[in-house]
C-alpha atoms as a PDB file:
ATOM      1  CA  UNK A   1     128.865  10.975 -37.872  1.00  0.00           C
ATOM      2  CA  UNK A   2     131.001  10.852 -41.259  1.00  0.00           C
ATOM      3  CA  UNK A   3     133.971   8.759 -41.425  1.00  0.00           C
ATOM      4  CA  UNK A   4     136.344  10.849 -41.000  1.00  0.00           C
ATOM      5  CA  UNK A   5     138.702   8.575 -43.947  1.00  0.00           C
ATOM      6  CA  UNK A   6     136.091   9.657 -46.821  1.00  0.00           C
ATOM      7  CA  UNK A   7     136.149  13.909 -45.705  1.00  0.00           C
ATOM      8  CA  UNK A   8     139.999  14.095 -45.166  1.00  0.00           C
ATOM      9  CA  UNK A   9     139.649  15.192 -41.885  1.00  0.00           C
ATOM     10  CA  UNK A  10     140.116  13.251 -38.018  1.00  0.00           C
ATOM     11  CA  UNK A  11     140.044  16.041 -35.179  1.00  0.00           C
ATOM     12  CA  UNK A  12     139.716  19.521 -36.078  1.00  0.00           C
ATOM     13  CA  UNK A  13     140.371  22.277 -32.884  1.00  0.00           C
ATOM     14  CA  UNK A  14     138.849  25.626 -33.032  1.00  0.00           C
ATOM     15  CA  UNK A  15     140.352  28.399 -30.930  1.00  0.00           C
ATOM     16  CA  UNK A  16     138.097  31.922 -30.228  1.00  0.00           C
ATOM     17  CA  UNK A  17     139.264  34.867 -27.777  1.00  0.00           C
ATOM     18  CA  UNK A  18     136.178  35.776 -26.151  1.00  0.00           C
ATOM     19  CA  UNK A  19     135.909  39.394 -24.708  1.00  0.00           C
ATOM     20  CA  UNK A  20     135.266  39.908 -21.273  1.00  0.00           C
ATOM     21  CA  UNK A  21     134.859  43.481 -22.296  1.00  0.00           C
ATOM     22  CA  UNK A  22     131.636  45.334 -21.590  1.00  0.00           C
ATOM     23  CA  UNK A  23     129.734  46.140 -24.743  1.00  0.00           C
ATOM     24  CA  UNK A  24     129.428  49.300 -25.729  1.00  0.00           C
ATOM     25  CA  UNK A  25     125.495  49.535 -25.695  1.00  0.00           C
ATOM     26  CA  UNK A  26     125.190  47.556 -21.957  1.00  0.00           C
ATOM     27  CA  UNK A  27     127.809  50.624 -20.598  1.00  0.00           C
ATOM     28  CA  UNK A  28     125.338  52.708 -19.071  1.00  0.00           C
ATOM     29  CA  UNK A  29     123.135  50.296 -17.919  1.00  0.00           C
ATOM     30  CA  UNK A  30     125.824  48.120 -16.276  1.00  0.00           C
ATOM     31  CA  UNK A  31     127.445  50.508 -13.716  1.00  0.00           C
ATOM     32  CA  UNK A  32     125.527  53.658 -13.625  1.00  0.00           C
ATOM     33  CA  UNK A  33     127.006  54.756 -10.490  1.00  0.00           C
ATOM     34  CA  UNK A  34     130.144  55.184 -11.976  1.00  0.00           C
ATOM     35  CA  UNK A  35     129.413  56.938 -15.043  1.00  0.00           C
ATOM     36  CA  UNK A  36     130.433  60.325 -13.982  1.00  0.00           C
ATOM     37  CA  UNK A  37     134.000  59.591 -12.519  1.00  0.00           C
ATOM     38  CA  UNK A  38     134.833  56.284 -14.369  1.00  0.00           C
ATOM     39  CA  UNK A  39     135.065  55.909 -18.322  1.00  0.00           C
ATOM     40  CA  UNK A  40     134.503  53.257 -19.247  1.00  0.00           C
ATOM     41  CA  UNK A  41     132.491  52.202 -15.911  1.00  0.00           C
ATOM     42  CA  UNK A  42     133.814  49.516 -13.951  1.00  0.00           C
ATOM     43  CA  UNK A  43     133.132  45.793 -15.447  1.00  0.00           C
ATOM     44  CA  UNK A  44     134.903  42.441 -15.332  1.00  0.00           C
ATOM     45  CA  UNK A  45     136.778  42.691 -18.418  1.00  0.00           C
ATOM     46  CA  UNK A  46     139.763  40.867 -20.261  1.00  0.00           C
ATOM     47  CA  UNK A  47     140.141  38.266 -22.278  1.00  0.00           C
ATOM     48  CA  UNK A  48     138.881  34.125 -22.460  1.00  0.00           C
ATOM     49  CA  UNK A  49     140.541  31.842 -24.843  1.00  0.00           C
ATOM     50  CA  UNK A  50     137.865  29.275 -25.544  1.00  0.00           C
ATOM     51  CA  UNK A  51     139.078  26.264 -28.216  1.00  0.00           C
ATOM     52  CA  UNK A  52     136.725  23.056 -29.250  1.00  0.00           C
ATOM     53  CA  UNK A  53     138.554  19.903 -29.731  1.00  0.00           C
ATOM     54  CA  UNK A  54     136.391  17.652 -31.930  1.00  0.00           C
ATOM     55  CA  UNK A  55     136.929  13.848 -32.724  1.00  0.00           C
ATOM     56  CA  UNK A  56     135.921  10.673 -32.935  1.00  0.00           C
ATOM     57  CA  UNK A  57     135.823   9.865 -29.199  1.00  0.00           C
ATOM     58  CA  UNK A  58     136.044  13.929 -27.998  1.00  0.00           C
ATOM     59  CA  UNK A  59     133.816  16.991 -28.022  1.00  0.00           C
ATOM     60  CA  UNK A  60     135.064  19.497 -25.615  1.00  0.00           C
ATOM     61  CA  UNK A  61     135.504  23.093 -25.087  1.00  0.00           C
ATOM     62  CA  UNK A  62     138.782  24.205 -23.292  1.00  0.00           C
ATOM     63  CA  UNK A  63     138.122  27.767 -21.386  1.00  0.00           C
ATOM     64  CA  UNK A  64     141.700  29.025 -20.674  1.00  0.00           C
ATOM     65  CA  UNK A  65     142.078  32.852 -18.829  1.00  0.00           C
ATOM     66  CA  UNK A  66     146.465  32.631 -19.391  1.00  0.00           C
ATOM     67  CA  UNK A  67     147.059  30.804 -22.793  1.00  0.00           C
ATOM     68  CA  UNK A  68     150.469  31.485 -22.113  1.00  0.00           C
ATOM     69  CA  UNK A  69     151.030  34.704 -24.975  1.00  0.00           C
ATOM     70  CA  UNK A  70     149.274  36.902 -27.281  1.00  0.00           C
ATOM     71  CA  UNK A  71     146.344  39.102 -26.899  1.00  0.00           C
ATOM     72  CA  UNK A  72     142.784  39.932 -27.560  1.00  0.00           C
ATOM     73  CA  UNK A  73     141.840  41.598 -30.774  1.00  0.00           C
ATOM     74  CA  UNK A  74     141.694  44.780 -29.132  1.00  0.00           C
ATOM     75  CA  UNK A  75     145.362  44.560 -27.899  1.00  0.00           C
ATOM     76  CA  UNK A  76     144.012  44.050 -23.741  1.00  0.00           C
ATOM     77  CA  UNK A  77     145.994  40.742 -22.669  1.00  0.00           C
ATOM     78  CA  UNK A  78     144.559  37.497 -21.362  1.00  0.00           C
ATOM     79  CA  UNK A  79     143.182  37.580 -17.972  1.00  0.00           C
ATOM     80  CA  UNK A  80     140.909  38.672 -15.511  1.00  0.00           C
ATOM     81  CA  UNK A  81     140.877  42.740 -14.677  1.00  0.00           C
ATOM     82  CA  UNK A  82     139.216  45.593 -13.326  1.00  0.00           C
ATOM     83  CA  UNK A  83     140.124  48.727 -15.150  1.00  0.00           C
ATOM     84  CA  UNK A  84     140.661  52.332 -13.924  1.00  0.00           C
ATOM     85  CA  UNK A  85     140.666  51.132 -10.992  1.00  0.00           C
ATOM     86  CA  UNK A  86     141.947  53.459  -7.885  1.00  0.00           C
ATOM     87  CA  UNK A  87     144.644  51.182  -5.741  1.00  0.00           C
ATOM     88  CA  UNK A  88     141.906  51.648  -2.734  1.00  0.00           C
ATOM     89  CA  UNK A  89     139.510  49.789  -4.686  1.00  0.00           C
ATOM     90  CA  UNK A  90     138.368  46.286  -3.543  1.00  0.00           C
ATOM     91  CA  UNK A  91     136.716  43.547  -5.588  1.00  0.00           C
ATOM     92  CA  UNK A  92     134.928  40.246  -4.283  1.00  0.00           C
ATOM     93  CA  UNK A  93     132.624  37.422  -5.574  1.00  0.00           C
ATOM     94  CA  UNK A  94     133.610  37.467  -9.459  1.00  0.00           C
ATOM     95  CA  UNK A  95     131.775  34.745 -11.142  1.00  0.00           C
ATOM     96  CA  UNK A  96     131.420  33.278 -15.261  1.00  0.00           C
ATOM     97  CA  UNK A  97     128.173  31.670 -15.857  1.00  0.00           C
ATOM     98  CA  UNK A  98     128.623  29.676 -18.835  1.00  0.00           C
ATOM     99  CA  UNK A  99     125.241  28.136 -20.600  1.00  0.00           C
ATOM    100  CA  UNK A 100     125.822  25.630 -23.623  1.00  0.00           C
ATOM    101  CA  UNK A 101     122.629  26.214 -25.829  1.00  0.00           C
ATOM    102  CA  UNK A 102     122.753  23.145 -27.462  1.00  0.00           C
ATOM    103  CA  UNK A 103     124.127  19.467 -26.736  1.00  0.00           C
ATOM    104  CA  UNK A 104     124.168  17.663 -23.740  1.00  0.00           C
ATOM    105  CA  UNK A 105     127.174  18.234 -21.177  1.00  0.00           C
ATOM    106  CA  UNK A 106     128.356  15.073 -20.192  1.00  0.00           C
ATOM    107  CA  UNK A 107     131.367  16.586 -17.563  1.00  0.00           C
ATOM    108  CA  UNK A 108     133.036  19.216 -16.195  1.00  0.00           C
ATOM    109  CA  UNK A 109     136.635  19.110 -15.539  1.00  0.00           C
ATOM    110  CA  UNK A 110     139.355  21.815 -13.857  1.00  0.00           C
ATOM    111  CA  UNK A 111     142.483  21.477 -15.657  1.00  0.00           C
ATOM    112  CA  UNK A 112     146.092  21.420 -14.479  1.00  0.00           C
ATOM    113  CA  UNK A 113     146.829  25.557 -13.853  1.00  0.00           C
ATOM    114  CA  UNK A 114     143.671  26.240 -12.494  1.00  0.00           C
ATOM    115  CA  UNK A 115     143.887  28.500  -9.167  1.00  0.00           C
ATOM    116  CA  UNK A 116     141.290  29.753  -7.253  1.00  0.00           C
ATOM    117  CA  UNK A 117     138.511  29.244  -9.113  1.00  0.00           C
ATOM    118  CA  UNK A 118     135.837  26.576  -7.999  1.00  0.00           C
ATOM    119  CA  UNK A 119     133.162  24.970 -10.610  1.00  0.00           C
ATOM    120  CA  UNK A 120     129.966  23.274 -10.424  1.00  0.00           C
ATOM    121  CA  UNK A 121     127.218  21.778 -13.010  1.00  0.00           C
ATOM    122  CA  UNK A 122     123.924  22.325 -13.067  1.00  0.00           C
ATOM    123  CA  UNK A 123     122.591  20.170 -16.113  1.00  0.00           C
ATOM    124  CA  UNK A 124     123.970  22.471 -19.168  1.00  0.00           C
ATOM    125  CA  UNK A 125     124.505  25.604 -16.502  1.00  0.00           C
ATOM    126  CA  UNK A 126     128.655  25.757 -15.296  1.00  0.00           C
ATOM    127  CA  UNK A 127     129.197  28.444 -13.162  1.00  0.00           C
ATOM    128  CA  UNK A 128     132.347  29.328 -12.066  1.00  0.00           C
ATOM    129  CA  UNK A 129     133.211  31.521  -8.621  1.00  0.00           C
ATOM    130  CA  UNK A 130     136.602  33.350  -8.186  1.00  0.00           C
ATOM    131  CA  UNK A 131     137.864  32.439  -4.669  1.00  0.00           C
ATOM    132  CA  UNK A 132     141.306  34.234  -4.908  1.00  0.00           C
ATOM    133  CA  UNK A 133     142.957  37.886  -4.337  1.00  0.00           C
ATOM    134  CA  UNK A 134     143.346  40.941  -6.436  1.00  0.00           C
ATOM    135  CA  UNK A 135     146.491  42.850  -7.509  1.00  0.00           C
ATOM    136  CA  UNK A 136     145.885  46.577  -8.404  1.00  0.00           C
ATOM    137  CA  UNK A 137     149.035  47.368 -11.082  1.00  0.00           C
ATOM    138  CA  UNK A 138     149.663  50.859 -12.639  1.00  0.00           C
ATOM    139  CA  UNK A 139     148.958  50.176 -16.191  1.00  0.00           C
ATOM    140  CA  UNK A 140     145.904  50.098 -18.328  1.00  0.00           C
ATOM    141  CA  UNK A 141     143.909  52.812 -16.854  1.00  0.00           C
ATOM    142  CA  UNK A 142     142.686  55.504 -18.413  1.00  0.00           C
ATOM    143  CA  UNK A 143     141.615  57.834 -15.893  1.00  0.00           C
ATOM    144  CA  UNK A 144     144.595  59.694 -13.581  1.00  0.00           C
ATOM    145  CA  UNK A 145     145.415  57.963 -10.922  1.00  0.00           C
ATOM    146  CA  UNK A 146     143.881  54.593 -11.867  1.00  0.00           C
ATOM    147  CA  UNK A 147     145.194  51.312 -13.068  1.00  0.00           C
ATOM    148  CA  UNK A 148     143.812  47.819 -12.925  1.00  0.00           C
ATOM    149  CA  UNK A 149     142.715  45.274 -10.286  1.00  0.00           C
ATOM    150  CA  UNK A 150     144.066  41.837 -11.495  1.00  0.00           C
ATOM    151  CA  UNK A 151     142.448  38.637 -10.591  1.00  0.00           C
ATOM    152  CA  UNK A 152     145.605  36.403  -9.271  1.00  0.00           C
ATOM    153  CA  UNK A 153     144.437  33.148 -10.183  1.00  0.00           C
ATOM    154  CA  UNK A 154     143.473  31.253 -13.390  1.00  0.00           C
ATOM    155  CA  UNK A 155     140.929  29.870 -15.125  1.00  0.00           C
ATOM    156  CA  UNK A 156     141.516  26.348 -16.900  1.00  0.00           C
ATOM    157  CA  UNK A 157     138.236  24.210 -17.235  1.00  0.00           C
ATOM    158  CA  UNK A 158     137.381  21.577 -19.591  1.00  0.00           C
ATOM    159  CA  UNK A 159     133.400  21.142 -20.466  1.00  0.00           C
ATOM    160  CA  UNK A 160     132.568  17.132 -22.464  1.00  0.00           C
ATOM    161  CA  UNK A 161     129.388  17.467 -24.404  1.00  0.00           C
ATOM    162  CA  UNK A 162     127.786  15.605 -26.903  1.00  0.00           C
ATOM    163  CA  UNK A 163     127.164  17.633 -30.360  1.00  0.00           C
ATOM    164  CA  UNK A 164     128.176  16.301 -33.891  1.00  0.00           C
ATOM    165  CA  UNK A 165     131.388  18.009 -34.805  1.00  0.00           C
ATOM    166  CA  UNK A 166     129.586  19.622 -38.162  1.00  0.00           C
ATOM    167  CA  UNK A 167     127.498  21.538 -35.840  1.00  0.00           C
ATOM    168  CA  UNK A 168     128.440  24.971 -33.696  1.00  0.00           C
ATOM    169  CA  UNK A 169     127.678  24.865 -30.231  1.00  0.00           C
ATOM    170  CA  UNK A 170     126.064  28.102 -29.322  1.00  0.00           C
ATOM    171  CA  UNK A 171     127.269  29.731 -25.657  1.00  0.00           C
ATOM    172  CA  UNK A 172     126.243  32.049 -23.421  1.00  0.00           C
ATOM    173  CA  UNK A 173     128.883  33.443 -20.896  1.00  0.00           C
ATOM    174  CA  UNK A 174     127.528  36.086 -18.364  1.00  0.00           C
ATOM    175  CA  UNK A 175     129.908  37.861 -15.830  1.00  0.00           C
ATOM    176  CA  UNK A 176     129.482  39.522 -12.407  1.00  0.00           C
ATOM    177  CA  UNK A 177     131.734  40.953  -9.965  1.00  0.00           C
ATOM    178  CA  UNK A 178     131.500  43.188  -7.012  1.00  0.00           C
ATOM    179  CA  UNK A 179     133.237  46.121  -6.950  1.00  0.00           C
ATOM    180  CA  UNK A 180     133.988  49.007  -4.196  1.00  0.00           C
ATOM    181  CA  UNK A 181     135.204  51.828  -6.290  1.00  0.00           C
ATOM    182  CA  UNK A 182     137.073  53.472  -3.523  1.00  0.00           C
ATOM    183  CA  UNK A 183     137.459  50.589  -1.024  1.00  0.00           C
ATOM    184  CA  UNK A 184     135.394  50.093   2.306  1.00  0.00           C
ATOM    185  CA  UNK A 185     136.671  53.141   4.306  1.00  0.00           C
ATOM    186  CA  UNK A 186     135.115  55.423   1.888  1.00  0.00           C
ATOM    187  CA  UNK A 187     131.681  56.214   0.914  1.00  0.00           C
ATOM    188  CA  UNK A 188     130.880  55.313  -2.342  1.00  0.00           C
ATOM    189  CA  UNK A 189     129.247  52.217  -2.074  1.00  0.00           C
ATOM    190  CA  UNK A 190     129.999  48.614  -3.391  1.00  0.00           C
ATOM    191  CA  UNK A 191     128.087  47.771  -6.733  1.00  0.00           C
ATOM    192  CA  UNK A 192     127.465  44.227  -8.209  1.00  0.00           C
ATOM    193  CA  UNK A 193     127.837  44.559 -11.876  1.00  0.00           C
ATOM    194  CA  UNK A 194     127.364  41.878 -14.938  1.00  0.00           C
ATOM    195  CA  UNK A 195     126.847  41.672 -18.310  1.00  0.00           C
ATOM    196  CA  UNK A 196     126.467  38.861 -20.767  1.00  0.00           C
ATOM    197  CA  UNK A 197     127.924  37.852 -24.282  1.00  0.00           C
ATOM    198  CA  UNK A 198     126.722  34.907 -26.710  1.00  0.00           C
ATOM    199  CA  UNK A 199     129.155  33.314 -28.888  1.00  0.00           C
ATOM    200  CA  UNK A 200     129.355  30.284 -31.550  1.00  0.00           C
ATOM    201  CA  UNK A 201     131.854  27.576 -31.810  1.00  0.00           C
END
């Protein structure tokens, strides 16, 4: 590693938002079922703040669901949601798979602010399982009648890994949730749904 006194530079943090939106082209294939009364289908969506402290005796990635203000790029807030979602609707067994391409993780850590989720390690595999409730509020649906299904608690994990801080670390986070459109009293039937998005820090 350089020292940091001949390039100027000690610790350096880099901060992404990373889109829990579906993309575009994994729409239709994601939640067919849904396609006719739902647009955009049904995903785990919102918005990740993911930062990378770097230093001499640090290399960790901070994933954070409530930095505390601001938004995504496309104006959605931080968070965990369902959109156009009915108020009926039910959701259950949200997890974030998170897969560090490169580097060795050395540990896994749930910060102070963390609620409800539980984490594990599997080698350079961290998944992450939603254990908490959902709040259905008005806003942010598109279709009449619908809103969105809020998760209720917060992500805050730390990840330790060893990578030289010149080089990006290349992650994978995939996302699945359950989701019963019209809750279980009615007929249309629950539907697991996930998608996955790569990302460089």
């Amino acid at each position: 590693m350089p020292d940091p006194a001949k390039i100027g530079v000690s610790r350096r943090t880099l901060a992404k938002g990373v889109a829990w939106t579906v993309p575009a082209a994994a729409v239709v294939a994601a939640a067919p079922a849904y396609a006719v009364s739902q647009v955009p289908p049904y995903a785990l969506q919102g918005w990740l703040r993911v930062s990378r402290n770097c230093g001499w005796d640090s290399n960790t990635l901070i994933y954070d669901s409530a930095p505390g203000s601001g938004t995504g790029t496309d104006g959605d807030p931080f968070g965990l949601y369902i959109k156009n979602a009915l108020p009926e609707a039910t959701a259950s067994g949200a997890v974030l798979t998170i897969t560090i391409g490169n580097g060795t993780v050395t540990s896994v850590t749930t910060l102070s602010g963390n609620q409800d989720w539980t984490v594990t390690r599997s080698g350079n595999v961290i998944t992450a399982t939603y254990t908490g409730g959902w709040t259905w509020q008005s806003q942010m649906g598109t279709d009449p009648g619908a809103g969105s299904l809020w998760a209720d608690g917060r992500l805050r994990l730390e990840i330790t890994a060893t990578r030289s801080c010149r080089e990006v670390f290349n992650l994978s986070l995939r996302r699945c949730v359950n989701v019963d459109p019209d809750g279980p009293s009615y007929p249309r039937p629950q539907q697991n749904v996930c998608f996955s998005r790569s990302i460089q820090l």
